[in-house]
Protein backbone atom coordinates (compact mmCIF):
# COMPACT_ATOMS: atom_id res chain seq x y z
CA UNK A 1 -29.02 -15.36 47.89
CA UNK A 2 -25.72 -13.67 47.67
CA UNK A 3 -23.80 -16.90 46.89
CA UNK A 4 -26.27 -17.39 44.27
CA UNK A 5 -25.36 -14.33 42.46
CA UNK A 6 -21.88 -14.43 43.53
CA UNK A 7 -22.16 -17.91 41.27
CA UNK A 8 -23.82 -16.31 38.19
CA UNK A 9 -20.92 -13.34 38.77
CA UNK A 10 -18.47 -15.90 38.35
CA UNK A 11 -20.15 -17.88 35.01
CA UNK A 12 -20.66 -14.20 33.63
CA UNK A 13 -17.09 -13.31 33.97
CA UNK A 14 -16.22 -17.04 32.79
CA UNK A 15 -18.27 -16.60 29.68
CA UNK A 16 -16.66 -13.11 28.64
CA UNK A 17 -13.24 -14.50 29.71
CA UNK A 18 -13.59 -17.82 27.16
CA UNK A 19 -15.23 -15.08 24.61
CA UNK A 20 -12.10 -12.61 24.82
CA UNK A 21 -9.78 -15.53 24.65
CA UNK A 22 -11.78 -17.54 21.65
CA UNK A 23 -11.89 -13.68 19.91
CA UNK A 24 -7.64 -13.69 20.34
CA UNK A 25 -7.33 -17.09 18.81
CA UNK A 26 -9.16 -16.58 15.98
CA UNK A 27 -7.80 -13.06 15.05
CA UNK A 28 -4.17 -14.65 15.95
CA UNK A 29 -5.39 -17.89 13.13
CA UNK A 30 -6.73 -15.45 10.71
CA UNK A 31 -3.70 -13.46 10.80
CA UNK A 32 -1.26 -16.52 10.11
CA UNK A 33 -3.83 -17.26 7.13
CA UNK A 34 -3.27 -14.27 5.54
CA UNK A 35 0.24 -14.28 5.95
């Protein structure tokens, strides 16, 4: 069972790291827009 939720730990973290990154890149985009 541990493994298991070591696994979903891991996607989790995944997830919010690809978020925070896909959040940068678009604020880093919109900012070259507008300038």
């Amino acid at each position: 069972m541990s493994s298991n939720y070591e696994e979903l730990l891991n996607e989790s973290v995944e997830k919010l790291t690809n978020k925070c990154i896909f959040s940068a890149i678009t604020a880093l985009v919109k900012t070259q827009i507008t300038i």
